[in-house]
PDB file of N, CA and C in Angstrom:
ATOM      1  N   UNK A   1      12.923 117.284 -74.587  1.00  0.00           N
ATOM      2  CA  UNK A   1      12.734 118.121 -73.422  1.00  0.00           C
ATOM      3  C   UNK A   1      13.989 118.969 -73.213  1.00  0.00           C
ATOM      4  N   UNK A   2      13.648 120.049 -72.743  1.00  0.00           N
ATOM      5  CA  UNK A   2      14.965 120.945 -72.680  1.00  0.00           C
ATOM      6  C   UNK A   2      15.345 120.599 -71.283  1.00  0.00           C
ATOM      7  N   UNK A   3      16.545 121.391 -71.139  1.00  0.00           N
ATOM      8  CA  UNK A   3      17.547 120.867 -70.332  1.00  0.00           C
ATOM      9  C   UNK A   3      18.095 122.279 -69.128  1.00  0.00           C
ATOM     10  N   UNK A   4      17.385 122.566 -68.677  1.00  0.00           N
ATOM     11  CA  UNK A   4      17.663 124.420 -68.231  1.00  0.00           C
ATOM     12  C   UNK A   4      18.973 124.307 -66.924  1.00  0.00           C
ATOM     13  N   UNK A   5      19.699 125.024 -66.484  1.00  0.00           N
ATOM     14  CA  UNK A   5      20.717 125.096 -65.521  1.00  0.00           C
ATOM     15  C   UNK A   5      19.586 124.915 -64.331  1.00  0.00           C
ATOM     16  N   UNK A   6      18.519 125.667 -63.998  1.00  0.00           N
ATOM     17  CA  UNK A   6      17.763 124.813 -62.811  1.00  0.00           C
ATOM     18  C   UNK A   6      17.759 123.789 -62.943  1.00  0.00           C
ATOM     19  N   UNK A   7      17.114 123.181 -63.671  1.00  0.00           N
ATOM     20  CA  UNK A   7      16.757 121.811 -63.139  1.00  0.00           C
ATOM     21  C   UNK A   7      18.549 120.678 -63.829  1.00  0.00           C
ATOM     22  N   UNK A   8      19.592 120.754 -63.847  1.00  0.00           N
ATOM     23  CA  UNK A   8      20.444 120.324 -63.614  1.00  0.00           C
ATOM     24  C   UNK A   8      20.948 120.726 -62.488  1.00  0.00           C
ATOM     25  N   UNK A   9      20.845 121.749 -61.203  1.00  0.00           N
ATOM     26  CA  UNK A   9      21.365 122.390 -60.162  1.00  0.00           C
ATOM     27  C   UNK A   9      20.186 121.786 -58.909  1.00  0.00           C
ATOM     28  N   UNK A  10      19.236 121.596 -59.591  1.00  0.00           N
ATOM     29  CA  UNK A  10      18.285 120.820 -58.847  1.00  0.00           C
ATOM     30  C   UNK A  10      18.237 118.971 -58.819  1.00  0.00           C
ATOM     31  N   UNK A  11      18.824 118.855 -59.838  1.00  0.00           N
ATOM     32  CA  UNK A  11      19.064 117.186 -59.744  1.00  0.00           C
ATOM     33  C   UNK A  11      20.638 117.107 -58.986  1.00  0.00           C
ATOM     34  N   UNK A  12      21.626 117.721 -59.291  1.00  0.00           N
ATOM     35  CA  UNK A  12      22.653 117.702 -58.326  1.00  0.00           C
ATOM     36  C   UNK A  12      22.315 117.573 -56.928  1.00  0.00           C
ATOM     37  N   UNK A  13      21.747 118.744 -56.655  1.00  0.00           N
ATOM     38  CA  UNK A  13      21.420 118.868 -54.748  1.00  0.00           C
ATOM     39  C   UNK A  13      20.433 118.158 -54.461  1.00  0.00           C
ATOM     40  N   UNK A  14      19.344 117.405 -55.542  1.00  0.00           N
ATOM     41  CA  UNK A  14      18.715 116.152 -54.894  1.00  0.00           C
ATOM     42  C   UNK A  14      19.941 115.361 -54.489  1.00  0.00           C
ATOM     43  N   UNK A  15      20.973 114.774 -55.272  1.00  0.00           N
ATOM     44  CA  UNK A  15      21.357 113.434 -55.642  1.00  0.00           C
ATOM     45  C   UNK A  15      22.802 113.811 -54.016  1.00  0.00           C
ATOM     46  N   UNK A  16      23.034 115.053 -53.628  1.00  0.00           N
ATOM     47  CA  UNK A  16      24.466 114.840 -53.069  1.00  0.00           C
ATOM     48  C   UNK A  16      22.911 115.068 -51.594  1.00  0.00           C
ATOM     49  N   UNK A  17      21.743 115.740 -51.469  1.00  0.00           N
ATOM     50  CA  UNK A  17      21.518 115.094 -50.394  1.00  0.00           C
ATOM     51  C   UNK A  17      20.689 113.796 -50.265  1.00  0.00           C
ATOM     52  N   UNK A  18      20.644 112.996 -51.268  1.00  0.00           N
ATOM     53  CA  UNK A  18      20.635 111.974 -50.680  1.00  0.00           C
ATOM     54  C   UNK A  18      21.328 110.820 -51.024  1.00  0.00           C
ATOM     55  N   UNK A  19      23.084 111.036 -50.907  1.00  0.00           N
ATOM     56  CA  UNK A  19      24.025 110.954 -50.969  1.00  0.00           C
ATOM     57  C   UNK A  19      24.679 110.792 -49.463  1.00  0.00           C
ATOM     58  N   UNK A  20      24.180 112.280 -48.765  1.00  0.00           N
ATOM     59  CA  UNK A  20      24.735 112.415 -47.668  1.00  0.00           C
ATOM     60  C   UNK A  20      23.865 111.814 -46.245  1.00  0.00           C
ATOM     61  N   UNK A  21      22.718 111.778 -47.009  1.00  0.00           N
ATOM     62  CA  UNK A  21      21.932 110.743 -45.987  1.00  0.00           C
ATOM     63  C   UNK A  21      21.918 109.329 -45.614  1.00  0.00           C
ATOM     64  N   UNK A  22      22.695 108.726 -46.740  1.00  0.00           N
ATOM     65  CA  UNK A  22      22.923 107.507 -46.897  1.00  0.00           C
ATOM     66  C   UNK A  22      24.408 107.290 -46.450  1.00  0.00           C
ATOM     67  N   UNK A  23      25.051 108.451 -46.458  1.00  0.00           N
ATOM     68  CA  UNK A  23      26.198 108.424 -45.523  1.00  0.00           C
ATOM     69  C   UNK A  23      26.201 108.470 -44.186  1.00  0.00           C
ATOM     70  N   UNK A  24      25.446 109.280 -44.014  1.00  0.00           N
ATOM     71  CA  UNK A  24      25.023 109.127 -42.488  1.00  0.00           C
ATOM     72  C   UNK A  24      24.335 108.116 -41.614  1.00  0.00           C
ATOM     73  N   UNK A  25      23.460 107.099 -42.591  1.00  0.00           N
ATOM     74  CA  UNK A  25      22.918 106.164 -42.342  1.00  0.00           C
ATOM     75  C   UNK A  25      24.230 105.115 -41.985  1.00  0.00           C
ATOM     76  N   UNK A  26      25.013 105.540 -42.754  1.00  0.00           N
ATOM     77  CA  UNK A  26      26.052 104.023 -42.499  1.00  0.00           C
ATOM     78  C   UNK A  26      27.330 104.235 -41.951  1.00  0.00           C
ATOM     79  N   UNK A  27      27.129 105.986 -41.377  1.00  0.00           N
ATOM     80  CA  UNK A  27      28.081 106.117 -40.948  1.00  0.00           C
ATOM     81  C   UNK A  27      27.669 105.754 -38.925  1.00  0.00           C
ATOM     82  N   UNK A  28      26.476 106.012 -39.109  1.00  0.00           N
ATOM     83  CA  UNK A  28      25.438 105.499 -37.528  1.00  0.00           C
ATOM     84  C   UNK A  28      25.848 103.771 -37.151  1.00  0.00           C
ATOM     85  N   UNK A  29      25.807 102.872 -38.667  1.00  0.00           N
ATOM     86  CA  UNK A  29      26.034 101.785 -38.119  1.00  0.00           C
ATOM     87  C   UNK A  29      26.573 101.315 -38.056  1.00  0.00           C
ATOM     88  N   UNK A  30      28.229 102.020 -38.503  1.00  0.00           N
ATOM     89  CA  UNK A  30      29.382 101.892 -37.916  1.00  0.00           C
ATOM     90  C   UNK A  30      30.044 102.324 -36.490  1.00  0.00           C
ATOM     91  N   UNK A  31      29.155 103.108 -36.281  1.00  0.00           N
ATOM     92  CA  UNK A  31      29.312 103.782 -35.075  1.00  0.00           C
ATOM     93  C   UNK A  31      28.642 102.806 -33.950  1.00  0.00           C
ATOM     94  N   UNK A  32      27.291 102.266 -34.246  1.00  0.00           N
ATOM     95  CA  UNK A  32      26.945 101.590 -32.930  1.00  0.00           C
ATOM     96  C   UNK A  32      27.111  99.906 -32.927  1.00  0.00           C
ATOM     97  N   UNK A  33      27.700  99.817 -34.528  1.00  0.00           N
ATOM     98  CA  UNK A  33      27.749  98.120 -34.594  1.00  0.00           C
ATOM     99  C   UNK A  33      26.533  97.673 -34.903  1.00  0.00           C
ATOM    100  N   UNK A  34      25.234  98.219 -35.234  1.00  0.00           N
ATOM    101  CA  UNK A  34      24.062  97.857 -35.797  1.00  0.00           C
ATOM    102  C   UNK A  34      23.225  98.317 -36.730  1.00  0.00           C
ATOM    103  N   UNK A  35      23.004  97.404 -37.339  1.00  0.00           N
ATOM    104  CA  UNK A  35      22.425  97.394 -38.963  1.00  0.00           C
ATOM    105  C   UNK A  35      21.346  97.700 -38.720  1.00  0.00           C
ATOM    106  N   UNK A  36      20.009  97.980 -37.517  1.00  0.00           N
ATOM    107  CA  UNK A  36      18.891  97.793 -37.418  1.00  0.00           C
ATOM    108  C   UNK A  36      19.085  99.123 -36.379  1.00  0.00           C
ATOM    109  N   UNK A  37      18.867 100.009 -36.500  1.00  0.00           N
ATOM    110  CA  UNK A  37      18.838 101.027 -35.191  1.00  0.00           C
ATOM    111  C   UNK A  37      17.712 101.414 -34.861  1.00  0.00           C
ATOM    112  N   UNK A  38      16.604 101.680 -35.547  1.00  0.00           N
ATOM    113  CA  UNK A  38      15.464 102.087 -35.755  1.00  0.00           C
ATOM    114  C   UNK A  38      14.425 100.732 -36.753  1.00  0.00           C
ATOM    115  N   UNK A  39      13.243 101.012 -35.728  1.00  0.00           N
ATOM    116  CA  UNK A  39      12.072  99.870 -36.867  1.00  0.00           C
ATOM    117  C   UNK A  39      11.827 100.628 -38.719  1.00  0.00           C
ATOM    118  N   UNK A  40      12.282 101.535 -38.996  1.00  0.00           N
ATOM    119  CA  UNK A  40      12.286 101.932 -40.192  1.00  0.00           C
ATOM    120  C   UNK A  40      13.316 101.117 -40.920  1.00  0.00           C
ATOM    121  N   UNK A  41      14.413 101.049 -40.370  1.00  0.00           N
ATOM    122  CA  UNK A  41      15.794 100.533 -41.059  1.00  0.00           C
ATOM    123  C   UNK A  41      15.502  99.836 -41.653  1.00  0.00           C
ATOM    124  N   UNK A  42      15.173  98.816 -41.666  1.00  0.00           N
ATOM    125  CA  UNK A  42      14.218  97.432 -41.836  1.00  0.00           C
ATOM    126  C   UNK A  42      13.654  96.246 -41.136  1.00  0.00           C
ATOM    127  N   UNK A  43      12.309  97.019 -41.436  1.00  0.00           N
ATOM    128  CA  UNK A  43      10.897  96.428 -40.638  1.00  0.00           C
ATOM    129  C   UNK A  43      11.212  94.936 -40.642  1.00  0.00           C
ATOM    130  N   UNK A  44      11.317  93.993 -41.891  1.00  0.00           N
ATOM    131  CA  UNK A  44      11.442  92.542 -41.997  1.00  0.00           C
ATOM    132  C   UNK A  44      12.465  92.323 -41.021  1.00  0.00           C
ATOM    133  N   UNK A  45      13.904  92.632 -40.962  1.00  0.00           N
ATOM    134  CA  UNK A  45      14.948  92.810 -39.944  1.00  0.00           C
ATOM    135  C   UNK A  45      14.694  92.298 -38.958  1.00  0.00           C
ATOM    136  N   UNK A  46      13.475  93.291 -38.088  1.00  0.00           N
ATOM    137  CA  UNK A  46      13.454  93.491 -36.885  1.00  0.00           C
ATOM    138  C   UNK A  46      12.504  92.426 -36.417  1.00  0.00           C
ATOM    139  N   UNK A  47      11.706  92.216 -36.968  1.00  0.00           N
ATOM    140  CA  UNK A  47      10.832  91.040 -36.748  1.00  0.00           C
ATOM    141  C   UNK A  47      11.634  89.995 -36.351  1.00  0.00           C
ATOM    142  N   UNK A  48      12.494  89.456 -37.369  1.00  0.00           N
ATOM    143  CA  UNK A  48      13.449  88.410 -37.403  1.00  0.00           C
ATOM    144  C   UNK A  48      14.364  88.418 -36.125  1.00  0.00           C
ATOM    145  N   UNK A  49      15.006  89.834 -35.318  1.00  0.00           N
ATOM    146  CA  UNK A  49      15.702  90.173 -34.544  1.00  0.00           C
ATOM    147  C   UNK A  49      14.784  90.112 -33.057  1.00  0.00           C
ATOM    148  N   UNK A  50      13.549  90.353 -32.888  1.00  0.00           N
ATOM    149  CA  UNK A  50      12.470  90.141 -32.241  1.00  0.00           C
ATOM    150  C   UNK A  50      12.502  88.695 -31.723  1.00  0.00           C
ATOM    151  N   UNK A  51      12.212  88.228 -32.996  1.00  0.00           N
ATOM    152  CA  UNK A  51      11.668  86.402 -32.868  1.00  0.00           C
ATOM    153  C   UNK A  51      12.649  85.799 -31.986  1.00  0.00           C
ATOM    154  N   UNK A  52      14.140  86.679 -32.700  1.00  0.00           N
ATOM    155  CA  UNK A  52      15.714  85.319 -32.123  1.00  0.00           C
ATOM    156  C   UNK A  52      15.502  85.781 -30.814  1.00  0.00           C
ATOM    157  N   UNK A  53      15.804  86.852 -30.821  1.00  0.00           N
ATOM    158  CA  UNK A  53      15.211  87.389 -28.539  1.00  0.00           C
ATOM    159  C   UNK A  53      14.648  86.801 -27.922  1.00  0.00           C
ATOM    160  N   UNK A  54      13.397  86.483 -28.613  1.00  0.00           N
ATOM    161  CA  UNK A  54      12.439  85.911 -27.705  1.00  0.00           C
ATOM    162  C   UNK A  54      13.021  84.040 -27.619  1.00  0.00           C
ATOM    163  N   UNK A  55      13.523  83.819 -28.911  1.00  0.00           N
ATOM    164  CA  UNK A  55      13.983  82.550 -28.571  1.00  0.00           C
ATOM    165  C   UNK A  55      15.380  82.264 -27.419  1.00  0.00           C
ATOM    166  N   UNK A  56      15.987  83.466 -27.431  1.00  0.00           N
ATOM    167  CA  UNK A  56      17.062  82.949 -26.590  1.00  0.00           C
ATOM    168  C   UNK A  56      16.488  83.681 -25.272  1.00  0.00           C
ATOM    169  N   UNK A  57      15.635  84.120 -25.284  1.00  0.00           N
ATOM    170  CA  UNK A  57      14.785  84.315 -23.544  1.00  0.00           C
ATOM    171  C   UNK A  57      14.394  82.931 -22.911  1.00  0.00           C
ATOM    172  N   UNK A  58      13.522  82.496 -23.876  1.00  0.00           N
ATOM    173  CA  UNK A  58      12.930  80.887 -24.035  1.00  0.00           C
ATOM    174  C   UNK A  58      14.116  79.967 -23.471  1.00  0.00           C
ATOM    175  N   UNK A  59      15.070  80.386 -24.409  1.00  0.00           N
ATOM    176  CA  UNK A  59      16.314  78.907 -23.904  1.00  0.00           C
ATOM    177  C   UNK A  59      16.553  79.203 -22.548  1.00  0.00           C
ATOM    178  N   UNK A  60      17.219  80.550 -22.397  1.00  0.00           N
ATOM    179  CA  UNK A  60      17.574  80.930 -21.244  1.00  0.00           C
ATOM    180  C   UNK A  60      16.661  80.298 -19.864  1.00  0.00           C
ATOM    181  N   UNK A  61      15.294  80.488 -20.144  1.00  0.00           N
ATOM    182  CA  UNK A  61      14.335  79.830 -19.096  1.00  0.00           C
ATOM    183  C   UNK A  61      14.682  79.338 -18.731  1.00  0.00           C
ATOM    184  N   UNK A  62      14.697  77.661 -19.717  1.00  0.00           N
ATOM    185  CA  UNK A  62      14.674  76.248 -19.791  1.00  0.00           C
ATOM    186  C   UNK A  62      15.946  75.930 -19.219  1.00  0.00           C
ATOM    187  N   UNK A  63      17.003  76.582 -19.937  1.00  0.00           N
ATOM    188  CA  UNK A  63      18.402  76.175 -18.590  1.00  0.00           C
ATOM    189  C   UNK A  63      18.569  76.674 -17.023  1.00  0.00           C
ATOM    190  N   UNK A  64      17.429  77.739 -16.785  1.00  0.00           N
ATOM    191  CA  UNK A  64      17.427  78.057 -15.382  1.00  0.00           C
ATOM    192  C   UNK A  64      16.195  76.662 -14.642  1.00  0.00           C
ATOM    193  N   UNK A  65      15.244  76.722 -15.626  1.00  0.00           N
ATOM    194  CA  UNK A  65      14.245  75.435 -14.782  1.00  0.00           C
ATOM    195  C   UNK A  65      14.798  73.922 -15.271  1.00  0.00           C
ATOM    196  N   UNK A  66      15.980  73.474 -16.036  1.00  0.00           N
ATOM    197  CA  UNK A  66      16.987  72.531 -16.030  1.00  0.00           C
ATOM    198  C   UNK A  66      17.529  72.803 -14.576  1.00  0.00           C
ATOM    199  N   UNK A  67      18.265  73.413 -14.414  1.00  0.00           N
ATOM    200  CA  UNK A  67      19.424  73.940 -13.267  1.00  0.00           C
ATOM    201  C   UNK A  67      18.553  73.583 -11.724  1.00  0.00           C
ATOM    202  N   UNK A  68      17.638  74.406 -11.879  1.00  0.00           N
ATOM    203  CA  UNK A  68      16.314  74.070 -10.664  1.00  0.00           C
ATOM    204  C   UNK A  68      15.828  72.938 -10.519  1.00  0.00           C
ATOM    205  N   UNK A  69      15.516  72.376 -11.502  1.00  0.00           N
ATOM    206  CA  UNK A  69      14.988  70.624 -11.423  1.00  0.00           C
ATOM    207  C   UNK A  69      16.215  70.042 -10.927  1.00  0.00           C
ATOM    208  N   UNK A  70      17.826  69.821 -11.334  1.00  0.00           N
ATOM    209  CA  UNK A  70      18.375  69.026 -11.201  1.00  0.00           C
ATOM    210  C   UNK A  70      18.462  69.374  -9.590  1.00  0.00           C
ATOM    211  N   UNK A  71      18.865  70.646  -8.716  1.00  0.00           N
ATOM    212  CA  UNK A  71      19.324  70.554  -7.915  1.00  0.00           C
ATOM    213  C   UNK A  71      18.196  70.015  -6.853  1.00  0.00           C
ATOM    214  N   UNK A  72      16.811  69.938  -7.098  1.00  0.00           N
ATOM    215  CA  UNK A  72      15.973  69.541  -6.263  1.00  0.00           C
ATOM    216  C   UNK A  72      16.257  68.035  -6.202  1.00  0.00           C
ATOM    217  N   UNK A  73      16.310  67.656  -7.662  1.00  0.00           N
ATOM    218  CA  UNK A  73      16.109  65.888  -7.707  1.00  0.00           C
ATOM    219  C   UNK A  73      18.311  65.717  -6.923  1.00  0.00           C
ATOM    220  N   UNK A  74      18.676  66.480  -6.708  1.00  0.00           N
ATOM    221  CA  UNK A  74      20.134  66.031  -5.460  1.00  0.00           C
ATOM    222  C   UNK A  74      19.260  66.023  -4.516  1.00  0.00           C
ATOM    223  N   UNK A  75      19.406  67.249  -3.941  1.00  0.00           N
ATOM    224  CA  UNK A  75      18.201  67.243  -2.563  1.00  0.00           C
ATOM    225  C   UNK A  75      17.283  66.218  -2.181  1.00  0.00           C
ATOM    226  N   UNK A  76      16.873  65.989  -3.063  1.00  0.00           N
ATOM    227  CA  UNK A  76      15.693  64.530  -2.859  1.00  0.00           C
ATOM    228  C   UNK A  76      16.163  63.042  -2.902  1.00  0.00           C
ATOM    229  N   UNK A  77      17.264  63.234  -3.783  1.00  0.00           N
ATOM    230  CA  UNK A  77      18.227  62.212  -3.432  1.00  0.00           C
ATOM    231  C   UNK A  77      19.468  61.731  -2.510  1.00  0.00           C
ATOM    232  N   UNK A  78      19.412  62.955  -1.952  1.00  0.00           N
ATOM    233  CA  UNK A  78      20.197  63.128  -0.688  1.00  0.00           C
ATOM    234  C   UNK A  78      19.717  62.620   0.645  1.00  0.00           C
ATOM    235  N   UNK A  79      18.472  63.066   0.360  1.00  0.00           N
ATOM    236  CA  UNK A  79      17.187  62.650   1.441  1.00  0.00           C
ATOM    237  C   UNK A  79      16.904  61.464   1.354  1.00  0.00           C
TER     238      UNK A  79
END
């Protein structure tokens, strides 16, 4: 296959823009401290980042209705 100055001037400016997109990608998640900025970034990611949320919502509950139970069972034992 021949080899023409287009299409070497055309594989360059593919390769430096997406070069510079991938710079920009990591230059974003240096900037905000996150690897996941968008559900594109990676979909599997976010799921995983989803799930832990919802688990430390969950905990969070459970130590507010801990906290609530104990102070009733003083109260009731006060009484």
């Amino acid at each position: 296959m021949r080899m023409t100055n287009g299409i070497l001037v055309n594989t360059v400016k593919r390769n430096i823009s997406r070069n510079l997109y991938q710079l920009g990608k990591y230059d974003n998640q240096l900037a905000t401290y996150k690897r996941i900025n968008k559900p594109s970034d990676d979909p599997v990611g976010l799921v995983d980042v989803l799930r832990l949320s919802s688990r430390l919502q969950e905990n969070a509950q459970f130590q507010a209705n801990a906290a609530d139970a104990r102070s009733w069972l003083e109260s009731t034992d006060s009484a």
